[in-house]
Protein backbone atom coordinates (compact mmCIF):
# COMPACT_ATOMS: atom_id res chain seq x y z
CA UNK A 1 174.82 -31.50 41.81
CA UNK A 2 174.14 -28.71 43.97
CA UNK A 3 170.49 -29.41 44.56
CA UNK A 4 171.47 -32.99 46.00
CA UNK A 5 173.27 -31.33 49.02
CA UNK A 6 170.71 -30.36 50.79
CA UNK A 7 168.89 -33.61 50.69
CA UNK A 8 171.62 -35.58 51.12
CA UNK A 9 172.57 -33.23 54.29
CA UNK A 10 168.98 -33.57 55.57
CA UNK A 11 169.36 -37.69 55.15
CA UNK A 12 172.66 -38.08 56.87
CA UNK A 13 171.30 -35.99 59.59
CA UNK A 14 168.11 -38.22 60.37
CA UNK A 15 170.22 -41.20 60.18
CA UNK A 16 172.49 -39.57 63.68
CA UNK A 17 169.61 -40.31 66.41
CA UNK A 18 170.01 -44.15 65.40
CA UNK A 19 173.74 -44.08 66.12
CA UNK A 20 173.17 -44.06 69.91
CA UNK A 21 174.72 -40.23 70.25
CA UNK A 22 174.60 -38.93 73.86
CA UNK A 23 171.68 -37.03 75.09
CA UNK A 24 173.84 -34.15 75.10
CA UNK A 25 174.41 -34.24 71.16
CA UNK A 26 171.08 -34.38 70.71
CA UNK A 27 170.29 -31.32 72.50
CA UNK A 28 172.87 -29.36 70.65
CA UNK A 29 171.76 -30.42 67.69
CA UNK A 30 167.59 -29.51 68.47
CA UNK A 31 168.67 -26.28 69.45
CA UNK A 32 171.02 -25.80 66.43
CA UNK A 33 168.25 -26.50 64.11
CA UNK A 34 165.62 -24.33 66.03
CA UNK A 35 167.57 -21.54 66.06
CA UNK A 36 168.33 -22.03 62.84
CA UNK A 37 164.86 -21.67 61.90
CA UNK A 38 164.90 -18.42 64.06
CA UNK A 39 167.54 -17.21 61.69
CA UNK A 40 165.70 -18.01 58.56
CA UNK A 41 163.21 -15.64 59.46
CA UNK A 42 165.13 -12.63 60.08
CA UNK A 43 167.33 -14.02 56.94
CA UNK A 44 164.13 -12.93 54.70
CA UNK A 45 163.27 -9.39 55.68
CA UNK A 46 167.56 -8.34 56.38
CA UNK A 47 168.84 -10.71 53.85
CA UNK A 48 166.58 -10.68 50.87
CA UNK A 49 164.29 -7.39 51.71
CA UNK A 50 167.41 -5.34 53.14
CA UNK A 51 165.27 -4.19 56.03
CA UNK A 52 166.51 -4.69 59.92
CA UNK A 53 163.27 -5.91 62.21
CA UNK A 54 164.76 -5.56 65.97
CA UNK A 55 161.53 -7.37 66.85
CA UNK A 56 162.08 -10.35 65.93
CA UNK A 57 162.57 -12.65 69.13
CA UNK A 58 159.15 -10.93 69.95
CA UNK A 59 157.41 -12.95 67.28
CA UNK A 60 159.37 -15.82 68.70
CA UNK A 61 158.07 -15.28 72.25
CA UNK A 62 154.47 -14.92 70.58
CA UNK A 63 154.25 -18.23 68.91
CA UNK A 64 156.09 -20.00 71.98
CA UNK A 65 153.63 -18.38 74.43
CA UNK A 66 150.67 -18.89 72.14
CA UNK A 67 151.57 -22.61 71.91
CA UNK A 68 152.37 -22.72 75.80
CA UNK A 69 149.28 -21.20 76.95
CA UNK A 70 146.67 -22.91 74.52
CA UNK A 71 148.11 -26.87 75.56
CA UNK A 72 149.04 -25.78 79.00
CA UNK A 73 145.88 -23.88 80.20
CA UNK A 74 143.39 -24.50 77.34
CA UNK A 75 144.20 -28.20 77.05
CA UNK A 76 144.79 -27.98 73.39
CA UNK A 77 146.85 -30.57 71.59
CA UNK A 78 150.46 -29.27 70.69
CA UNK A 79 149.56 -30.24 67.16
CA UNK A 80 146.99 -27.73 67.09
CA UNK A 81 148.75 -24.63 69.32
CA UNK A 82 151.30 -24.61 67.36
CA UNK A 83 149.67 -23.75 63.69
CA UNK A 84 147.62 -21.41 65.99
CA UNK A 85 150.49 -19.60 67.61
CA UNK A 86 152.58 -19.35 63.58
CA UNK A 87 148.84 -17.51 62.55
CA UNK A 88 148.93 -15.36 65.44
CA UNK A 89 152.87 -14.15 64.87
CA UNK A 90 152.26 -13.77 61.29
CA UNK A 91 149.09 -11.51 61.73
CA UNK A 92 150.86 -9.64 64.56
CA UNK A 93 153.95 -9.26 62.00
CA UNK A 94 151.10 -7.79 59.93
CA UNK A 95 149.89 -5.63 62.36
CA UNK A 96 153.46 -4.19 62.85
CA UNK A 97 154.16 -3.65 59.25
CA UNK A 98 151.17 -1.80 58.65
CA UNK A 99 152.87 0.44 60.73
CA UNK A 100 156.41 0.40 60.43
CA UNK A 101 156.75 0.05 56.82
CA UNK A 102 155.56 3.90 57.11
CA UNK A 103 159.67 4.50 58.20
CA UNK A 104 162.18 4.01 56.98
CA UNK A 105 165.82 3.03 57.47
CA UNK A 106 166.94 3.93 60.77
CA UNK A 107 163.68 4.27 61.97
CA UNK A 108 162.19 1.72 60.55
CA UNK A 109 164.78 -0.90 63.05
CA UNK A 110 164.33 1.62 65.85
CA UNK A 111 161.17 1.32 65.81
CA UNK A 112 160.98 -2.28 65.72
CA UNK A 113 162.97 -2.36 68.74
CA UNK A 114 160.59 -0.17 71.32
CA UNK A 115 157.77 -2.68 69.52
CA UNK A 116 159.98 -5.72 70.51
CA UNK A 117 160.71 -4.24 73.67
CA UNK A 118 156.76 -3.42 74.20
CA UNK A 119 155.97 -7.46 73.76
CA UNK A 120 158.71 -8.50 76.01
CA UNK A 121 156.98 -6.24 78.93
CA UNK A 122 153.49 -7.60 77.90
CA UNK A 123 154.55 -10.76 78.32
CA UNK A 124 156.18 -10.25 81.73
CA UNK A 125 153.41 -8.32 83.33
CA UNK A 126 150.36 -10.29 82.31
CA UNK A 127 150.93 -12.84 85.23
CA UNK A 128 147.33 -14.51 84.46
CA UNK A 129 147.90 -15.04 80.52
CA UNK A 130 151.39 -15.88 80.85
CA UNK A 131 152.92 -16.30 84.43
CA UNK A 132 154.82 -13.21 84.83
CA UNK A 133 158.37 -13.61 86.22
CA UNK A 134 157.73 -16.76 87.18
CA UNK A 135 156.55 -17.64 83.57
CA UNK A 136 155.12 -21.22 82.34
CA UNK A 137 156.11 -24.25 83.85
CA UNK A 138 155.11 -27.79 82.14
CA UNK A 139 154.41 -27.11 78.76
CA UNK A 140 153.90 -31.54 77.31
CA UNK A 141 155.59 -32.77 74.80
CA UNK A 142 153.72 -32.96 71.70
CA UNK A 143 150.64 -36.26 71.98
CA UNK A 144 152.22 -38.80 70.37
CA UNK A 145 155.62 -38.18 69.73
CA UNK A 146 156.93 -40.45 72.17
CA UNK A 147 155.06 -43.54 71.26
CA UNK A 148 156.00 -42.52 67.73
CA UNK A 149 159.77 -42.66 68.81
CA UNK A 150 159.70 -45.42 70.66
CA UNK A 151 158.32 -47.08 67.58
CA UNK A 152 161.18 -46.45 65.36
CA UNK A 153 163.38 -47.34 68.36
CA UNK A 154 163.95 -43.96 70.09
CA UNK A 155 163.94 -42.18 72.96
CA UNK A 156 161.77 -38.89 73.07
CA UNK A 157 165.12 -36.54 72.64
CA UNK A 158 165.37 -38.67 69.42
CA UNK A 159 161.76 -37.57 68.31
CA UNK A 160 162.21 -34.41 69.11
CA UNK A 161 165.63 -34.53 67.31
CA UNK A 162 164.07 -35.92 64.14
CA UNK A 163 160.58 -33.06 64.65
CA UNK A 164 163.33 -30.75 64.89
CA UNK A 165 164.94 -31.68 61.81
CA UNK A 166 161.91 -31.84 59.69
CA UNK A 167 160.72 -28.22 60.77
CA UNK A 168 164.45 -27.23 59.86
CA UNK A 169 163.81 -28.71 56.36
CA UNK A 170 160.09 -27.53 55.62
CA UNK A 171 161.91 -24.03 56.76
CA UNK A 172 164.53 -24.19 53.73
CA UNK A 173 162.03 -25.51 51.35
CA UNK A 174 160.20 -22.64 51.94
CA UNK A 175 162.69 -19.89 51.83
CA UNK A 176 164.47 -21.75 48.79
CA UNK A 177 161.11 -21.69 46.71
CA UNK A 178 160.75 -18.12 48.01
CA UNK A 179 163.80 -16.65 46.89
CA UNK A 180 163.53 -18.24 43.19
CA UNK A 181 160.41 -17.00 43.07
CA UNK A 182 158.44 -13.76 41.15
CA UNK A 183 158.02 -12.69 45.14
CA UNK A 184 161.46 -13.69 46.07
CA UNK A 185 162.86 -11.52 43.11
CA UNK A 186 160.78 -8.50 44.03
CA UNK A 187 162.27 -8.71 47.28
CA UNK A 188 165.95 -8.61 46.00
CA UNK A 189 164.74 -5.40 43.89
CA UNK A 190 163.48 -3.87 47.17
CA UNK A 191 166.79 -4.40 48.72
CA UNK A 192 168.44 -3.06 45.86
CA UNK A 193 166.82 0.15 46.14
CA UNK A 194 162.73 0.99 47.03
CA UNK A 195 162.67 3.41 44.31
CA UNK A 196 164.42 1.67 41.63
CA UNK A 197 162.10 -1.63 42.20
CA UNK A 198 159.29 0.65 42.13
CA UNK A 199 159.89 2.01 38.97
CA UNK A 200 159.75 -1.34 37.90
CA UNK A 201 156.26 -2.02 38.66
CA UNK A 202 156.87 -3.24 41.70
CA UNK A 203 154.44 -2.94 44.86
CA UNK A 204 156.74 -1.90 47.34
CA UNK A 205 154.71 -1.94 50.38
CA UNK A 206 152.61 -4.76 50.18
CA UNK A 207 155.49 -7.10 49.10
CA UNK A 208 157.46 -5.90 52.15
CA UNK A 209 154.28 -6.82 54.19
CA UNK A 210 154.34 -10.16 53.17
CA UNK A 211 157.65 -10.84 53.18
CA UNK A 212 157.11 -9.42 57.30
CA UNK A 213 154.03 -11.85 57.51
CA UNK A 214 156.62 -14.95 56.46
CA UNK A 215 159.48 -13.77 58.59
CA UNK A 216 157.31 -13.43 61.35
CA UNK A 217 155.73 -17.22 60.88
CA UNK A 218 158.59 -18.21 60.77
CA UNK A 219 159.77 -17.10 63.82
CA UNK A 220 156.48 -18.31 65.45
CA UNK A 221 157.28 -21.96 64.20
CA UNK A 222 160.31 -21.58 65.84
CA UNK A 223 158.62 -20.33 68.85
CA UNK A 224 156.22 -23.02 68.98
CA UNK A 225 159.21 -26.02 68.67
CA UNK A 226 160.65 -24.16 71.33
CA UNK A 227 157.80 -24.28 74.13
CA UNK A 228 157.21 -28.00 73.85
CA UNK A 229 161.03 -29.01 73.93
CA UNK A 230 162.56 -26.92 76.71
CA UNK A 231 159.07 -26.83 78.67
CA UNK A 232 159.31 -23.84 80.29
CA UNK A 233 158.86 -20.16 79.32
CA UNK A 234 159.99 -17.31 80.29
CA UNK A 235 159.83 -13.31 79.07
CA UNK A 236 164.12 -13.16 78.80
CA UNK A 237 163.52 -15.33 75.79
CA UNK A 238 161.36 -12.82 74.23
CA UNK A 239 163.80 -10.20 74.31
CA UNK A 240 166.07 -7.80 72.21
CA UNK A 241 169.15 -10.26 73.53
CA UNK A 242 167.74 -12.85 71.38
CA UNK A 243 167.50 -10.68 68.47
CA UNK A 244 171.01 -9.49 68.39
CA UNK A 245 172.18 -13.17 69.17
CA UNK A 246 170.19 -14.63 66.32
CA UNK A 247 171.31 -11.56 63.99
CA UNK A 248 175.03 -12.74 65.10
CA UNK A 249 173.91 -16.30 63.34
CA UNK A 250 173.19 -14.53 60.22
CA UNK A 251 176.05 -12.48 59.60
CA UNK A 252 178.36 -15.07 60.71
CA UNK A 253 176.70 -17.20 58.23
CA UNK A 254 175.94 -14.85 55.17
CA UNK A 255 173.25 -12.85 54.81
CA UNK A 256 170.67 -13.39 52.09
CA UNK A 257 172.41 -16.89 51.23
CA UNK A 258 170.35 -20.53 52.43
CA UNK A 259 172.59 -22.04 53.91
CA UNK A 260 174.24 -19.30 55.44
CA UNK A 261 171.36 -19.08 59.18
CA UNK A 262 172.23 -22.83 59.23
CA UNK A 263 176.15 -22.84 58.87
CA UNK A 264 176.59 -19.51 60.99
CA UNK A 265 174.25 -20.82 64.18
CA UNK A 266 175.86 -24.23 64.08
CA UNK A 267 179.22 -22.45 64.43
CA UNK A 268 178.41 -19.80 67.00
CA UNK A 269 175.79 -22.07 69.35
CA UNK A 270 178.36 -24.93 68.95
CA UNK A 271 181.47 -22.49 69.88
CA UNK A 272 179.03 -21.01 73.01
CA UNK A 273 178.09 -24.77 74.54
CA UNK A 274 182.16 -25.48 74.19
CA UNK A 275 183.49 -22.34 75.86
CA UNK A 276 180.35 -22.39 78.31
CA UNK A 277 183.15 -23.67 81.48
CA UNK A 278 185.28 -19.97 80.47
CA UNK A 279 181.58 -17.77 81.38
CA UNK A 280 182.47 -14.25 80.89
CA UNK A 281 186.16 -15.13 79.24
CA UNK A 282 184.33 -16.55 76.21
CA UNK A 283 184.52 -13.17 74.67
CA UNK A 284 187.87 -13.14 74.84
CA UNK A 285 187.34 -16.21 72.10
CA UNK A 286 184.70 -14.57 70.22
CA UNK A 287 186.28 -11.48 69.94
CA UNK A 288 189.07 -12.07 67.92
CA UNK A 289 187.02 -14.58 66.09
CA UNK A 290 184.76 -12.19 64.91
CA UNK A 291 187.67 -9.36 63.95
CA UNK A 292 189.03 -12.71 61.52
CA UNK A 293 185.64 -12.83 60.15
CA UNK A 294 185.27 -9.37 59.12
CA UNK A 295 188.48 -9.54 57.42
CA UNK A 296 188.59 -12.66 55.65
CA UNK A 297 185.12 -13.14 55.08
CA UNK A 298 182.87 -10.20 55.07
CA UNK A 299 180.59 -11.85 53.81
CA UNK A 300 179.84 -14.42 56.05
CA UNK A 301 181.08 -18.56 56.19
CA UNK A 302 178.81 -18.87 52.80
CA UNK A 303 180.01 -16.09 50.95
CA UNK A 304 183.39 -17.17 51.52
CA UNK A 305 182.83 -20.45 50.68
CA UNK A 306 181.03 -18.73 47.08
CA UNK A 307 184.43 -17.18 46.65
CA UNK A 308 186.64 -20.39 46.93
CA UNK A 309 184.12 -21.74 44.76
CA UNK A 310 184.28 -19.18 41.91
CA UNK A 311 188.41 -18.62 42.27
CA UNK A 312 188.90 -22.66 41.27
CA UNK A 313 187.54 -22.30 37.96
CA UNK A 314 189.53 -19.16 37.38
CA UNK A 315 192.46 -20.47 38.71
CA UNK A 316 192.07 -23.60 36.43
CA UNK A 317 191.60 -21.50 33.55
CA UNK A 318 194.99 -19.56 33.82
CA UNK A 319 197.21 -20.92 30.75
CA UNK A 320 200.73 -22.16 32.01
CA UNK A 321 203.36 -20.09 31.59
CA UNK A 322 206.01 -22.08 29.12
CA UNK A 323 208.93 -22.23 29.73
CA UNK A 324 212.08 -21.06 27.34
CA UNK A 325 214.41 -23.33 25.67
């Protein structure tokens, strides 16, 4: 039962460009999914690896810039930027972990952080590579795409709607195989304690490089989906604002759960683009929102919805009391 939701979820999904929504659903529900994607990738190295990257919307900013600069300036075709700019974050993500998996705890985030912070000034200062403060204006829409929609009787927000969708899905393919497998294990034993999992044969350090190496792809997928649907680039993207907001997704959702990065962004993003008009009084919403969360459901929207789950059977199970004569 449970392994037709997803597909089912993904079906009804592809079936809401063809209802005619408003251009403004449609947006919600591109950025919803790429953000999601965002979260999926921080999802494996805090969720299943226990380990807090505070770099993440740098990887982000790589693949989106990567993507940018190769169809903007290099006249590449999107469909070739963008597997160049998810190789480039993941060997960058590489690079890092070479590194940083030398820390540990504490450090190991803080120093994520100043590496995050290090990209985002890279990115703002190299005005010939990628614009500067004025950033990169005009990044096309992928060749094709809108002869593709307009095929299936679409507008281009519908393609992208539907390109967004299917990189949301190949996303949670990936991570589900991930987590049920050998790797995906090793990473849960990592989280449960470095030394313990080593004792168990496991290699510590070169599992948590991979799992950086897919976190980081990730996030340079999402990058990449990013460039060619808003068009423009700029460094604020790239920067530890991101990060936090994206590691608000995941704890809203549940951390190390699949479906948690999609249910928690969904919430929040659709919550900010609703409260938008209230600006700064917003918080005043999320606040409280947040303190309910902590309370009720530590664990995130998918952990408490694990709980609900597991209390019906118990509940079902309690004999009835009988009653005297």
């Amino acid at each position: 039962m449970n392994r037709l939701i997803w597909p089912a979820l993904f079906v009804l999904a592809a079936a809401v460009p063809f209802l005619q929504p408003s251009g403004y659903l449609l947006d919600v529900g591109v950025n919803i999914m790429l953000w999601a994607v965002l979260a999926y990738g921080l999802n494996v190295m805090l969720g299943y690896t226990g380990l807090l990257p505070l770099a993440h919307a740098g990887f982000f900013g790589i693949g989106a810039y990567t993507t940018g600069i190769l169809t903007l300036k290099a006249g590449w075709s999107f469909w070739l930027a963008w597997p160049a700019g998810i190789a480039l974050s993941a060997v960058a993500g590489l690079l890092l972990g070479l590194v940083a998996f030398r820390t540990r705890g504490d450090a190991f985030s803080i120093f994520t952080l100043g590496v995050g912070v290090i990209i985002t000034l890279v990115i703002n200062k190299w005005d010939d590579l990628t614009g500067g403060n004025d950033g990169l204006n005009g990044v096309p829409a992928p060749a094709g795409l809108e002869e593709a929609s307009r095929a299936i009787g679409l507008k281009l927000s519908g393609g992208f709607y539907l390109l967004a969708l299917l990189t949301l899905a190949l996303t949670v393919l990936i991570v589900a195989r991930t987590r049920a497998s050998t790797f995906g294990l090793s990473l849960l034993a990592i989280r449960g304690g470095e030394d313990l999992a080593r004792s168990a044969g496991v290699n510590v350090y070169t599992h948590k490089l991979r799992a950086m190496m897919l976190s980081t792809a990730l996030a340079g997928l999402a990058g990449g989906l990013y460039a060619t649907y808003v068009g423009f680039l700029g460094s604020a993207v790239t920067g530890p604002t991101t990060t936090f907001t994206v590691l608000l997704y995941l704890l809203v959702g549940g951390l190390g759960t699949l479906a948690g990065p999609l249910l928690g962004t969904a919430l929040i993003y659709s919550l900010t683009q609703t409260l938008k008009g209230l600006q700064d009084y917003q918080y005043l919403v999320f606040g409280p929102l947040l303190v309910l969360l902590v309370m009720y459901a530590p664990h995130g929207l998918a952990g408490l919805w694990a709980r609900l789950r597991a209390a019906r059977p118990a509940r079902a199970a309690k004999p009835k009391e009988v009653s005297g004569a």
